[in-house]
C-alpha atoms as a PDB file:
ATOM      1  CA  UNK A   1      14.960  34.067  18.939  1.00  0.00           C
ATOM      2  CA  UNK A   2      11.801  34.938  17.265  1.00  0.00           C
ATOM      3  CA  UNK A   3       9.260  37.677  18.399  1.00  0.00           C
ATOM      4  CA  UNK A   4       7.066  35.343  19.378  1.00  0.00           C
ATOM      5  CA  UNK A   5       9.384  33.523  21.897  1.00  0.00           C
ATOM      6  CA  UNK A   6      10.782  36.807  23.111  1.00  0.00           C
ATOM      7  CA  UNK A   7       7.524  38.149  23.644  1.00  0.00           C
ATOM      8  CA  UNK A   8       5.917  35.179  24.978  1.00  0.00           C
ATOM      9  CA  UNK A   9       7.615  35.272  27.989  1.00  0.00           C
ATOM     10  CA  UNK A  10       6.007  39.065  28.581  1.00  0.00           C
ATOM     11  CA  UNK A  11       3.248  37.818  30.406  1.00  0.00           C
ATOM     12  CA  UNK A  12       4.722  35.452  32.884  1.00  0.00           C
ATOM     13  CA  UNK A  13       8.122  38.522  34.302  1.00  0.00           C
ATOM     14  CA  UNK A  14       6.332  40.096  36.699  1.00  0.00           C
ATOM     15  CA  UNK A  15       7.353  43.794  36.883  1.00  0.00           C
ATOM     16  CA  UNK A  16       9.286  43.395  40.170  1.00  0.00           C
ATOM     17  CA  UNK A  17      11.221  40.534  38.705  1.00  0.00           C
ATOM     18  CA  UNK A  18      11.930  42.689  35.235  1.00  0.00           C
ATOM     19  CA  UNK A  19      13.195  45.538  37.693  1.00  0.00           C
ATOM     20  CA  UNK A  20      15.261  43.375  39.518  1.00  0.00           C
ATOM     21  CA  UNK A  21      17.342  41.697  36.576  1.00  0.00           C
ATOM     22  CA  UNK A  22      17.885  45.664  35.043  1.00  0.00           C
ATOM     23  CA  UNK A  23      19.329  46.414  38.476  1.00  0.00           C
ATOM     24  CA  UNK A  24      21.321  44.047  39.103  1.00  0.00           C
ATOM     25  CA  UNK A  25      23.054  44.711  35.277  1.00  0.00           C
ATOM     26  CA  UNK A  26      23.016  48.014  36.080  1.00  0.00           C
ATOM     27  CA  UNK A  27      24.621  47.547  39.537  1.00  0.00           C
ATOM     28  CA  UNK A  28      27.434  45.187  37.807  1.00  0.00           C
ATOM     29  CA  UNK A  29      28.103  47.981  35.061  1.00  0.00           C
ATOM     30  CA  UNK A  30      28.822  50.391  38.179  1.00  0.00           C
ATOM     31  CA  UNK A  31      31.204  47.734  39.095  1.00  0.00           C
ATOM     32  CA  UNK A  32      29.036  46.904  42.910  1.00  0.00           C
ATOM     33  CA  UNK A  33      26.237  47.835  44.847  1.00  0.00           C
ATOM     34  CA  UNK A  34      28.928  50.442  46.443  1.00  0.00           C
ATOM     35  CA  UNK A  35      29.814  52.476  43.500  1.00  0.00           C
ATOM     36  CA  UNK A  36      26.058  52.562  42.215  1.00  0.00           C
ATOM     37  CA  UNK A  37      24.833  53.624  45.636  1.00  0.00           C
ATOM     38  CA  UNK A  38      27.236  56.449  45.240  1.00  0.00           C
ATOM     39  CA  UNK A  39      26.111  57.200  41.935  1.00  0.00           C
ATOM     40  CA  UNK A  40      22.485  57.168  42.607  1.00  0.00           C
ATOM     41  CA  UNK A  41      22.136  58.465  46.252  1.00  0.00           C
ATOM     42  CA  UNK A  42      20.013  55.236  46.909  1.00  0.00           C
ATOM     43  CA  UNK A  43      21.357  53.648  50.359  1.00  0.00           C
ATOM     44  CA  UNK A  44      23.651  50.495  50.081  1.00  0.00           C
ATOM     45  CA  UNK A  45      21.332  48.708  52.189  1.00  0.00           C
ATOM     46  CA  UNK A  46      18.562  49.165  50.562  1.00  0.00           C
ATOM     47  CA  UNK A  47      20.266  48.015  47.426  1.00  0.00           C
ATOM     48  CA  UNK A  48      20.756  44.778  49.309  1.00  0.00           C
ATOM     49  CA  UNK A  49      17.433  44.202  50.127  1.00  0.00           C
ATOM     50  CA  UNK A  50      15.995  44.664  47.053  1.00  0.00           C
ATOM     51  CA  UNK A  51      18.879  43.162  44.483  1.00  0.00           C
ATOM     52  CA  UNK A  52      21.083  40.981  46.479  1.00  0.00           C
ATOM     53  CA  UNK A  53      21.480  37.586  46.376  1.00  0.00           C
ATOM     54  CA  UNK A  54      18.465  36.988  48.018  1.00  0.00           C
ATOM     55  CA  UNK A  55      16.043  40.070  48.204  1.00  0.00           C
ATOM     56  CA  UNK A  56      13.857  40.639  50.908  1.00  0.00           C
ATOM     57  CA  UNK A  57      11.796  43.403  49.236  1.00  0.00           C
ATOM     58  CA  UNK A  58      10.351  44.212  45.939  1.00  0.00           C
ATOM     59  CA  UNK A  59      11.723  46.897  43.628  1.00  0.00           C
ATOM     60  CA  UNK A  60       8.888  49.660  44.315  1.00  0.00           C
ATOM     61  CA  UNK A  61       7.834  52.372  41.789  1.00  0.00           C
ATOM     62  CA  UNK A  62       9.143  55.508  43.887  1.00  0.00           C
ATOM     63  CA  UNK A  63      12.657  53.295  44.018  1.00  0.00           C
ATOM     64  CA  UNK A  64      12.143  52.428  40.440  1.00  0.00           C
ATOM     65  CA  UNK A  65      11.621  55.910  39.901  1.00  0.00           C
ATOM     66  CA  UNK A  66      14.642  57.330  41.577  1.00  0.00           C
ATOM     67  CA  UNK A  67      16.740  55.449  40.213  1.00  0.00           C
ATOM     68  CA  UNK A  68      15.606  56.272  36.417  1.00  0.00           C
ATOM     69  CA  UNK A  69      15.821  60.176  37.303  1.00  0.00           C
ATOM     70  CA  UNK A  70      19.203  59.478  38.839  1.00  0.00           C
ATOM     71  CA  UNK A  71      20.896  57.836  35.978  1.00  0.00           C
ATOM     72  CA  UNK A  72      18.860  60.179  32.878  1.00  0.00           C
ATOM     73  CA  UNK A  73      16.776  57.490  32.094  1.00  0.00           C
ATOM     74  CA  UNK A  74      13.246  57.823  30.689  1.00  0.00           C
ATOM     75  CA  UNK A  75      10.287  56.866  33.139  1.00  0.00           C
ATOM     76  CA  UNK A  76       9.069  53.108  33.353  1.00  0.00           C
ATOM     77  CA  UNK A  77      12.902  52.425  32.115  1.00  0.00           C
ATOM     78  CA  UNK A  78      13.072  49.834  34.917  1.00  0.00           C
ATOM     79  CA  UNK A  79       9.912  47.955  34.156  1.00  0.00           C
ATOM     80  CA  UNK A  80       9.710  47.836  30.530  1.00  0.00           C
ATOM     81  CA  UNK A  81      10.396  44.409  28.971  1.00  0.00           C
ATOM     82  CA  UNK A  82      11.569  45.404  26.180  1.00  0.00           C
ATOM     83  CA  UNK A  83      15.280  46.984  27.755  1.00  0.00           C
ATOM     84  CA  UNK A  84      15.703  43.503  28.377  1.00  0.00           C
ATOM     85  CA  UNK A  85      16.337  42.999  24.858  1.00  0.00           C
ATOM     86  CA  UNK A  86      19.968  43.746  23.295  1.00  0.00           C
ATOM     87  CA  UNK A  87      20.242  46.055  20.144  1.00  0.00           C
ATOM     88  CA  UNK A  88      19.182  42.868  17.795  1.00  0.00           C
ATOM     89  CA  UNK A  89      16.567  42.388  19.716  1.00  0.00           C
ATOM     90  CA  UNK A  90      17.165  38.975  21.223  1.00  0.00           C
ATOM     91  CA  UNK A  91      16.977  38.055  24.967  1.00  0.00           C
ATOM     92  CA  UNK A  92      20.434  37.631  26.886  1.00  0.00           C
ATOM     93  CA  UNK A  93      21.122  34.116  27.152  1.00  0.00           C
ATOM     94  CA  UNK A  94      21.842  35.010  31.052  1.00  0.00           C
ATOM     95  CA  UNK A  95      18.289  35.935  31.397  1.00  0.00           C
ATOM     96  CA  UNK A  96      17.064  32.721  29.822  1.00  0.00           C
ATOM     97  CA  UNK A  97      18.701  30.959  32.491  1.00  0.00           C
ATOM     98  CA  UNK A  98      17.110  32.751  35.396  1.00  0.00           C
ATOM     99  CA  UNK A  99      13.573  31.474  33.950  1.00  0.00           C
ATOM    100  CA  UNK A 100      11.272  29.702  35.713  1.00  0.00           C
ATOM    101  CA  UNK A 101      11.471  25.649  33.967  1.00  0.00           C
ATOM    102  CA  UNK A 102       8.292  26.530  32.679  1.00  0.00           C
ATOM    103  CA  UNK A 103       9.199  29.310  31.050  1.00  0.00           C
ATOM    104  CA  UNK A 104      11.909  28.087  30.088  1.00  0.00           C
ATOM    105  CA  UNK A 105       9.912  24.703  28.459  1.00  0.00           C
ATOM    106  CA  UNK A 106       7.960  27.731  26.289  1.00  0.00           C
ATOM    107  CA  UNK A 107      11.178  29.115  25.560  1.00  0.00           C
ATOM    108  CA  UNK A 108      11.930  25.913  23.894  1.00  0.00           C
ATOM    109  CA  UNK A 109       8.711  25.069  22.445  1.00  0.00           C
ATOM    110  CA  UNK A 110       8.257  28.415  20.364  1.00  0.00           C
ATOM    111  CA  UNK A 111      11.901  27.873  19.073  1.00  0.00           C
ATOM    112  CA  UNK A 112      10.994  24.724  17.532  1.00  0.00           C
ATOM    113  CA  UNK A 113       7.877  25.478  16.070  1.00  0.00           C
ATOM    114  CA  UNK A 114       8.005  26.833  12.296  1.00  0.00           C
ATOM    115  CA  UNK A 115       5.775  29.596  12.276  1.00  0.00           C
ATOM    116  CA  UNK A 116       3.950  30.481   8.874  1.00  0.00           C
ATOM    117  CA  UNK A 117       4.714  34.154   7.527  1.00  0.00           C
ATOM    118  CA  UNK A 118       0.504  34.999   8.703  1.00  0.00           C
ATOM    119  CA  UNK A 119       0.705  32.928  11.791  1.00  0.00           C
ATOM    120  CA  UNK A 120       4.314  34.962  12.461  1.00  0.00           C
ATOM    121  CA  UNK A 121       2.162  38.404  11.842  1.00  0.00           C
ATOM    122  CA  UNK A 122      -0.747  37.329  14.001  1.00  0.00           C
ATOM    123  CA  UNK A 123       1.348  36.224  16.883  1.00  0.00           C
ATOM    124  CA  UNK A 124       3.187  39.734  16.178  1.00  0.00           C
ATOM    125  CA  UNK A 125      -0.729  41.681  16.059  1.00  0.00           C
ATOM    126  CA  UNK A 126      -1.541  40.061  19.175  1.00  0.00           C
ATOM    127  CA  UNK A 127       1.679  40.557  21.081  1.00  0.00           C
ATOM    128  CA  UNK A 128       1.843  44.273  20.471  1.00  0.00           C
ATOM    129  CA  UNK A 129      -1.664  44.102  21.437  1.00  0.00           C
ATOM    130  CA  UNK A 130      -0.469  43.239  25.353  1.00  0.00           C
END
């Protein structure tokens, strides 16, 4: 994907629903809610109500939070867009399917439109500029 597509979709993950897709990867790299409980001290239940199939509850900052202190990671780990993105800096295709049809229709859109080298380092200015 291009910066501009992966970027594009910034604005419209709210930060509730770009903690709940990192915690649900990282609950499925602890192999269950169970295991990652255990490994984070944060209650099974509440796991379920916040990541499960279908939450109940936001992911909250102090949550957020002890999570991220639990498992080494830096602060804002959890709501930063950009862990979304792998180590080439492309968006899992299993997010992309979670999108909104909207987003997903911008998705498509910025993929097919040939961006000039400027244009591509204007989109980039403005984008870093979020």
């Amino acid at each position: 994907m291009t910066i501009a597509t992966r970027s594009a979709i910034l604005p419209v993950m709210t930060v509730h629903e770009i903690r709940l897709v990192l915690l649900r990867e990282l609950i499925a790299q602890y192999g269950g809610a169970t295991a990652f409980a255990a490994a984070t001290g944060v209650d099974a239940s509440t796991l379920s109500r916040v990541a499960g199939r279908k939450p109940s509850e936001n992911i909250g900052s102090r949550l957020a939070e002890k999570i991220e202190r639990s498992l080494g990671f830096r602060s804002g780990h959890l709501s930063d867009f950009s862990t979304l993105l792998d180590g080439n800096r492309q968006l899992d295709p299993q997010l992309i399917r979670q999108l909104h049809p909207s987003q997903k229709r911008l998705v498509v859109e910025l993929l097919s439109t040939r961006l000039s080298a400027r244009d591509a380092r204007l989109v980039l200015a403005l984008i870093t500029r979020l």
